[in-house]
Protein backbone atom coordinates (compact mmCIF):
# COMPACT_ATOMS: atom_id res chain seq x y z
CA UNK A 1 -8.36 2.74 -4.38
CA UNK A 2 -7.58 0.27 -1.79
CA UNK A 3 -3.92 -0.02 -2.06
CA UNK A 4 -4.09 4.26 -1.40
CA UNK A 5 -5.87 3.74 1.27
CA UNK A 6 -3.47 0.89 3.12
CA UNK A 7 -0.41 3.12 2.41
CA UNK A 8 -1.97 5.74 3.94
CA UNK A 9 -2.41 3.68 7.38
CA UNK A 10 1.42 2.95 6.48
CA UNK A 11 2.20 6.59 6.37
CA UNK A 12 3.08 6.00 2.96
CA UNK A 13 3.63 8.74 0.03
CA UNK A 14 1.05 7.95 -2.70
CA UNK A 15 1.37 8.69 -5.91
CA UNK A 16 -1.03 8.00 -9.19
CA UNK A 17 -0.53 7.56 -12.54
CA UNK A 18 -3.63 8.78 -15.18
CA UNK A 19 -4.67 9.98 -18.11
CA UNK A 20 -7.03 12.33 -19.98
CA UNK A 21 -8.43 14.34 -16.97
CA UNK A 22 -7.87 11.99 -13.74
CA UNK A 23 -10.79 10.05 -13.52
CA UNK A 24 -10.90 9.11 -10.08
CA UNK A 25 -7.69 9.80 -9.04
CA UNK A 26 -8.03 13.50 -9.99
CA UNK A 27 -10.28 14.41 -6.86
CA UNK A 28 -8.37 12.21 -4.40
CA UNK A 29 -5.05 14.81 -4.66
CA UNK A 30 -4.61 15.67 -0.52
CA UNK A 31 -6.70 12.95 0.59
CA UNK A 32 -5.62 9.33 0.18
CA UNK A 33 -3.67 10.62 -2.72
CA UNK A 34 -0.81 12.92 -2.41
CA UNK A 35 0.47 13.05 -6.29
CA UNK A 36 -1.49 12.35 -9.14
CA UNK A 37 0.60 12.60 -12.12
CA UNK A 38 -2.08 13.27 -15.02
CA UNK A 39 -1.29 13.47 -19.01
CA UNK A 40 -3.31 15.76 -20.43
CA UNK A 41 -5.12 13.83 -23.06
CA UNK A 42 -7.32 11.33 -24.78
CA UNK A 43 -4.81 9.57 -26.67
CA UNK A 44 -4.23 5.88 -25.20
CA UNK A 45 -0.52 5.99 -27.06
CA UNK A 46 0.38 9.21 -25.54
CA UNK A 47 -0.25 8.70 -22.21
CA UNK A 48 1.11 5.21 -22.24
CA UNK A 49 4.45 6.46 -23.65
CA UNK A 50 4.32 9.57 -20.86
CA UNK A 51 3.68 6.86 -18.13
CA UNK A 52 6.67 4.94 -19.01
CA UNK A 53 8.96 7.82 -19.27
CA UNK A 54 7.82 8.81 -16.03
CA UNK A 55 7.85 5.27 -14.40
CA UNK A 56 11.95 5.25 -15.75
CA UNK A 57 12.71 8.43 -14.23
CA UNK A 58 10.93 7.18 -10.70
CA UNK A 59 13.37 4.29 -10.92
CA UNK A 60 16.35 6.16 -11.24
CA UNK A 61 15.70 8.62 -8.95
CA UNK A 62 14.86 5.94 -6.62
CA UNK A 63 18.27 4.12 -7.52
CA UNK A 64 20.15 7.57 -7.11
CA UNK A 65 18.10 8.20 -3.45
CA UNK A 66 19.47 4.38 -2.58
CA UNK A 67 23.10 5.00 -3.45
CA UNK A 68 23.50 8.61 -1.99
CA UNK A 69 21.82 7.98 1.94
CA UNK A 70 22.38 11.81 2.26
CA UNK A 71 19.75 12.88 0.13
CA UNK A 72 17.28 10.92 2.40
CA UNK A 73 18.81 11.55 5.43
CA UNK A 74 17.00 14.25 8.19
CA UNK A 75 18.26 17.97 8.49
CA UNK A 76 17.21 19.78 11.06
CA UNK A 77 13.96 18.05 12.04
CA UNK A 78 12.80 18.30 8.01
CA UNK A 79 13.75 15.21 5.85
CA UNK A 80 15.46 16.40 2.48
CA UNK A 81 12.26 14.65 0.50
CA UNK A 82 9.53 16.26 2.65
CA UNK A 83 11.06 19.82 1.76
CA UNK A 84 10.50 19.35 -1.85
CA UNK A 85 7.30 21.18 -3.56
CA UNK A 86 4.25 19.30 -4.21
């Protein structure tokens, strides 16, 4: 809870990864957290597999935001990643 906390002095987008319904991390959403990405249910192996789905998609979009500058780049006063829903 920390590290949320120290990227939120950094201005910092935070984001969570959890399971079942939260725990913690549930009632932090538009505090010190600003995504918690939850799965659903009780199942260790579910929510593990979910988790690393999700954590390869973060890296790619991450890789594709690194290669193309003009998806990250400011339009009229409103980056292109702020506009995006929550």
């Amino acid at each position: 809870m920390h590290a949320f906390a120290t990227a939120r002095r950094m201005k910092l987008i935070t984001m969570g990864f959890a399971g079942d319904d939260g725990g913690k991390m549930a009632g932090m959403s538009g505090g010190l957290l600003d995504y918690c990405l939850t799965v659903p249910t009780s199942s260790i192996h579910r929510i593990q597999e979910t988790h690393v789905a999700l954590y390869h998609i973060m890296w790619d979009m991450v890789h594709t935001f690194l290669q193309s500058k003009s998806l990250v780049e400011e339009k009229s006063g409103v980056s292109s990643l702020e506009s995006g829903v929550k």
